[in-house]
Protein backbone atom coordinates (compact mmCIF):
# COMPACT_ATOMS: atom_id res chain seq x y z
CA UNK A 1 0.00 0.00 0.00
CA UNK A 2 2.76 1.86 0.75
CA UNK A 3 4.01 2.54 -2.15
CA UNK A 4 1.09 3.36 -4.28
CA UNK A 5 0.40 6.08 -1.83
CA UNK A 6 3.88 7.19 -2.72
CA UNK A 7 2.89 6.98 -6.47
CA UNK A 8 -0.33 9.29 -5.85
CA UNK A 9 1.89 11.73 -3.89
CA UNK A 10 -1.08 11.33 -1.34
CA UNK A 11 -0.44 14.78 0.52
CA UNK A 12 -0.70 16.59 -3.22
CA UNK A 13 -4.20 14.82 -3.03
CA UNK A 14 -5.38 17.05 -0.47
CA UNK A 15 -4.68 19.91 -2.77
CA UNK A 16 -7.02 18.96 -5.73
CA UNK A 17 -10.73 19.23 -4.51
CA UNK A 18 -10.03 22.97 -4.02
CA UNK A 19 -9.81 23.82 -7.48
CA UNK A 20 -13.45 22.60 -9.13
CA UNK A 21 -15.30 23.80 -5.67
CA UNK A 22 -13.74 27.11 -6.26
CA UNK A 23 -14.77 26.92 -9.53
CA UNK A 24 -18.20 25.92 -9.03
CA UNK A 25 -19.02 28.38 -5.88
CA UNK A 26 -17.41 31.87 -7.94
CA UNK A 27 -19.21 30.82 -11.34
CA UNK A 28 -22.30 29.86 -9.22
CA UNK A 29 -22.12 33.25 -6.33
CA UNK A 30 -21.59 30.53 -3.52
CA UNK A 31 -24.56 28.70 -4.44
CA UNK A 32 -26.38 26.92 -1.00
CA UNK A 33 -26.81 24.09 -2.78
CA UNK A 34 -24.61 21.08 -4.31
CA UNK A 35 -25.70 18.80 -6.55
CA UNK A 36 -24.58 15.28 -7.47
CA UNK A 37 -22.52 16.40 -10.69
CA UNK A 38 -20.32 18.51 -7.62
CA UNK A 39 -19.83 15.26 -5.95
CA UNK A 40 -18.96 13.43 -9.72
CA UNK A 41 -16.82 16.48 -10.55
CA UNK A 42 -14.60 15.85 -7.36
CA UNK A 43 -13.89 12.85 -7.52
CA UNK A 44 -13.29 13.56 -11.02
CA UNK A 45 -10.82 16.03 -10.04
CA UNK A 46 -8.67 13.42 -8.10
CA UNK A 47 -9.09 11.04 -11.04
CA UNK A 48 -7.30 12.73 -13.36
CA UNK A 49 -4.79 14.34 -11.31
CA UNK A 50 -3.67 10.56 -9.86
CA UNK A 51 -3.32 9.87 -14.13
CA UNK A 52 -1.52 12.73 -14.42
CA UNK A 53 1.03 11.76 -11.88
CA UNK A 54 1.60 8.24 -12.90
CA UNK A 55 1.77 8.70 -16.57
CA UNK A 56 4.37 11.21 -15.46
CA UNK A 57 6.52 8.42 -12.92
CA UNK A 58 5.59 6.46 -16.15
CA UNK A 59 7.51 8.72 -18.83
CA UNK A 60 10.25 9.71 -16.33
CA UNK A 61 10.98 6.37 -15.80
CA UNK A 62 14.41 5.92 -17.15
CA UNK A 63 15.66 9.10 -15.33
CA UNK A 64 14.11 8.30 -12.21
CA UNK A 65 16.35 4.85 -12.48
CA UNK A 66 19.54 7.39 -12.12
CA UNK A 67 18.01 10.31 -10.04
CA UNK A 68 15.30 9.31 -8.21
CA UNK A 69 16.07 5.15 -7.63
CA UNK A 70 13.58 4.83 -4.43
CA UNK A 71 10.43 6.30 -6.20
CA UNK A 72 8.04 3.30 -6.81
CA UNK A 73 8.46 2.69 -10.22
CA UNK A 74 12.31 3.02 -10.59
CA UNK A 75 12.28 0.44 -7.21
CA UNK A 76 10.31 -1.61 -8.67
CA UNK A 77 8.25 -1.80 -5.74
CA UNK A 78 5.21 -1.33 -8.48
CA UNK A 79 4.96 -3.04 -11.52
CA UNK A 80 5.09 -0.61 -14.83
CA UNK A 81 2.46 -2.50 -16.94
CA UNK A 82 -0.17 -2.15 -13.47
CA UNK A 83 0.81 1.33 -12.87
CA UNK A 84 0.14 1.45 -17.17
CA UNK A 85 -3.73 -0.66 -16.49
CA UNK A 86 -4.60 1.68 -13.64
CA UNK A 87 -4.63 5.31 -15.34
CA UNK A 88 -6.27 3.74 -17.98
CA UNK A 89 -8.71 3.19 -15.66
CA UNK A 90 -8.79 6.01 -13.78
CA UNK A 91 -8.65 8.19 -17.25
CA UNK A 92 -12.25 6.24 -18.39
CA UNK A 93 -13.89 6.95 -15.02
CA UNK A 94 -13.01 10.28 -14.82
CA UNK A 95 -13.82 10.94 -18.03
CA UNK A 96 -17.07 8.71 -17.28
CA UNK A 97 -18.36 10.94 -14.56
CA UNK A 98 -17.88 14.23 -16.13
CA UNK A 99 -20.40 12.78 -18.55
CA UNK A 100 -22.87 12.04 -16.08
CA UNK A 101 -22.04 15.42 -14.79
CA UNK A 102 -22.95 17.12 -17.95
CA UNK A 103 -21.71 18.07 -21.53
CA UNK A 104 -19.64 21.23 -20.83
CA UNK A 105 -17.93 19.58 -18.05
CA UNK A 106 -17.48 16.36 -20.28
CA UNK A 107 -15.95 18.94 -22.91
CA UNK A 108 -13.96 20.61 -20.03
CA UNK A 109 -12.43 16.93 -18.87
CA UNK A 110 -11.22 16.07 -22.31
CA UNK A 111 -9.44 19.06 -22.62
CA UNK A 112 -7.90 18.64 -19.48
CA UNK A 113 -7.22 14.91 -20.32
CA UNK A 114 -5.39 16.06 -23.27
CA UNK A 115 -3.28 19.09 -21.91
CA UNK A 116 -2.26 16.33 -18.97
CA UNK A 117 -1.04 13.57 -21.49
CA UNK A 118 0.51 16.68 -23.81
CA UNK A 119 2.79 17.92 -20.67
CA UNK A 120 3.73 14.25 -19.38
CA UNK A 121 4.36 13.21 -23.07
CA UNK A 122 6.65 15.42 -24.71
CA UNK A 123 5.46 19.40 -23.83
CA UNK A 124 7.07 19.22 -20.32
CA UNK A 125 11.07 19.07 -21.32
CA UNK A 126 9.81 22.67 -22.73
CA UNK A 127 10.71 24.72 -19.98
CA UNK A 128 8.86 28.06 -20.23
CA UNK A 129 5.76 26.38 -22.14
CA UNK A 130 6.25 23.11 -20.24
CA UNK A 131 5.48 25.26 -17.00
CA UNK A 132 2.51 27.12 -18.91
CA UNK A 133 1.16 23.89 -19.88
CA UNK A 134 1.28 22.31 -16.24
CA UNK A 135 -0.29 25.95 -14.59
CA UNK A 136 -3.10 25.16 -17.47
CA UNK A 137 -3.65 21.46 -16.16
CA UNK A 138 -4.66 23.33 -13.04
CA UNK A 139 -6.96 26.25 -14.35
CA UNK A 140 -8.95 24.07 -16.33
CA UNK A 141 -9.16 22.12 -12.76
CA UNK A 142 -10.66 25.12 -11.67
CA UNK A 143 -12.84 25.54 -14.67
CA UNK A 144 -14.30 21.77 -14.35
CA UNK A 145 -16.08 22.96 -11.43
CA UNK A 146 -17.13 25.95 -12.75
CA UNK A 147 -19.18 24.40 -15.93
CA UNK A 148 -21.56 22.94 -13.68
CA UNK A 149 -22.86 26.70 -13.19
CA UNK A 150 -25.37 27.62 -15.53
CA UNK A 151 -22.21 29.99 -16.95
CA UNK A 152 -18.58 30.73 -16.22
CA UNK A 153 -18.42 33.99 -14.23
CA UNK A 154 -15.25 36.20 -14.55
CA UNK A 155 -14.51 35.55 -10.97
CA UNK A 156 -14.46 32.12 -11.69
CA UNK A 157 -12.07 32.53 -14.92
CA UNK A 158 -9.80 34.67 -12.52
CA UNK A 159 -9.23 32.19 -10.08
CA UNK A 160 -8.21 29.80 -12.87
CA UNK A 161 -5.87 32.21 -14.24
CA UNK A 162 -4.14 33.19 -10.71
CA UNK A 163 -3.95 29.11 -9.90
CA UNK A 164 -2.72 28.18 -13.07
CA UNK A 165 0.14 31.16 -12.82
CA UNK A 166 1.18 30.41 -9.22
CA UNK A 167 1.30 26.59 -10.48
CA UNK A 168 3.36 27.36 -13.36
CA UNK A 169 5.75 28.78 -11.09
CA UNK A 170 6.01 26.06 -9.32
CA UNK A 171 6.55 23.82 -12.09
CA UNK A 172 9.50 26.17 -12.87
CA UNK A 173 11.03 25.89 -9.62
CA UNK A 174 10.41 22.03 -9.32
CA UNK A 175 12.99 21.56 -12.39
CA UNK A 176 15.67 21.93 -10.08
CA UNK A 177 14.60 19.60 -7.43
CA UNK A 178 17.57 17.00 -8.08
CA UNK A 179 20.04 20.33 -7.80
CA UNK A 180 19.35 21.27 -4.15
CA UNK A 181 17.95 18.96 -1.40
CA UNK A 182 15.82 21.55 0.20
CA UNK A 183 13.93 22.36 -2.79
CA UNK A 184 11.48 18.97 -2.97
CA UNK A 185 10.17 20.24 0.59
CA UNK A 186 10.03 23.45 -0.52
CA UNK A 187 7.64 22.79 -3.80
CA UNK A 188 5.22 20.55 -1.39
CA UNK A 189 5.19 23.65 0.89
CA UNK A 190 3.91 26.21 -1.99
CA UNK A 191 2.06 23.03 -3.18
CA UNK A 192 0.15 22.38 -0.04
CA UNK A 193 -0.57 26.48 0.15
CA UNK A 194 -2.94 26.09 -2.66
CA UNK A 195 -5.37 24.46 -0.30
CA UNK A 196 -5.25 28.07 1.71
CA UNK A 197 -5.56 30.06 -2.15
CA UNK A 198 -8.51 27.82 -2.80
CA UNK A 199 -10.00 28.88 0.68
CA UNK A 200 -9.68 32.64 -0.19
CA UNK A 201 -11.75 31.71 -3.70
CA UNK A 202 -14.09 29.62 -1.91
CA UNK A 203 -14.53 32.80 0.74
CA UNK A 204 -14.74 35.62 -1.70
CA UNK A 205 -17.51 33.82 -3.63
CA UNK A 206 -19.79 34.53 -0.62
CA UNK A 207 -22.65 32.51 0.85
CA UNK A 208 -22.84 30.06 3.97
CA UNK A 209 -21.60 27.45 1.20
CA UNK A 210 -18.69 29.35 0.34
CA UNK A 211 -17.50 29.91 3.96
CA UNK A 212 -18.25 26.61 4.94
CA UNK A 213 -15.95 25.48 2.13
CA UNK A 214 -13.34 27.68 3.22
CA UNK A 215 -13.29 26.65 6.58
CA UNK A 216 -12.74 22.99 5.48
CA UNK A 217 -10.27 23.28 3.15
CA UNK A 218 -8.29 25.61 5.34
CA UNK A 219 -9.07 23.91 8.82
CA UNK A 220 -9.11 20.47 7.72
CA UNK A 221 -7.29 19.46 4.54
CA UNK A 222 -4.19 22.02 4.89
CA UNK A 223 -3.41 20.70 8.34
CA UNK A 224 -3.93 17.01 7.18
CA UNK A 225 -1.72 17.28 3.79
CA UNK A 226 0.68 19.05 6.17
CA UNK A 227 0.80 16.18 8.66
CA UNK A 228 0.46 13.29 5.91
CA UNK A 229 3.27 15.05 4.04
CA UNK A 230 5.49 14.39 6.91
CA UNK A 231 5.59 10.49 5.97
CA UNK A 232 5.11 11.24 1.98
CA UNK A 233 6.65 12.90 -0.48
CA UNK A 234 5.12 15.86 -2.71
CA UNK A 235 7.19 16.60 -5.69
């Protein structure tokens, strides 16, 4: 189990939710009420950010057997052709529930799906448009939420913007992880503050919904990414 967790960079899990409920509560004015698409759209969420870290373990996979030689994959403590099966799987359910969820979020998840595979496969060694292209994985994160609203707001298209900027910056700084020992912490620490950006989205877009949803991301799923980060890994 171990190790798998290790794969899914569980504490970066924590981060994820954030994005679509931010979406959803600025393009809907902190709407009171959540349907089941929000719940489909979550779990979407974590979907295809779990195939987005895999495929890139996947990719970086004869590096990682120089550099990085404890990571699952390189260690062999996973098998390449399962870790292969499972984001196939986890790319047809997320793509699955977006359906369910509705046609411009179905729209919204293939375009994601595709700027994911385009950064893991090839757009990533890039390093400027590499780092644009991961900051973009995360807007449109923020955007999934946001087509369950009957439209997407401004608010809601500055959020993505502001996420998918501060991401890209991360992304920059994370290409020099191998150089410096105290940069991986570093990147999980800016990764982890997302949860407390998201909270500031979630609290500007108003309504006992929004506030609610601040106070959980902010009292609950920073402090447990913090503590779970303590035993895992985040870059």
């Amino acid at each position: 189990m171990k190790p798998w967790l290790q794969l899914f960079r569980v504490p970066n899990l924590f981060t994820v939710p954030g994005d679509p409920l931010a979406g959803f509560l600025l393009a809907s004015a902190g709407a009171l009420v959540f349907g089941p698409g929000t719940a489909f759209v979550l779990i979407a969420s974590l979907l295809f950010y779990g195939f987005g870290l895999v495929l890139n373990d996947l990719m970086d996979f004869g590096e990682d057997l120089y550099e990085r030689p404890k990571r699952p994959l390189p260690s062999y403590a996973i098998n390449k052709k399962t870790a292969a099966l499972t984001i196939r799987f986890l790319a047809i359910i997320a793509l699955f529930l977006c359906w369910i969820a509705g046609p411009h979020t179905f729209l919204c998840g293939c375009i994601l799906l595709l700027a994911i595979i385009a950064y893991n496969c090839g757009l990533k060694k890039i390093r400027i448009i590499g780092a644009i292209n991961m900051g973009a994985c995360r807007g449109l994160n923020v955007l999934l939420g946001a087509t369950l609203a009957p439209a997407i707001t401004t608010p809601a298209l500055i959020a993505a913007a502001l996420i998918a900027a501060y991401i890209a910056g991360v992304t920059m700084l994370a290409r020099r992880e191998t150089e410096n020992p105290a940069i991986p912490p570093l990147i999980g620490k800016l990764i982890r503050a997302l949860i407390l950006i998201q909270a500031v989205f979630c609290a500007i877009a108003g309504g006992m919904a929004g506030w609610i949803s601040a106070a959980i991301l902010a009292l609950a799923l920073w402090p447990l990414s913090r503590i779970v980060g303590k035993r895992f890994y985040s870059s």
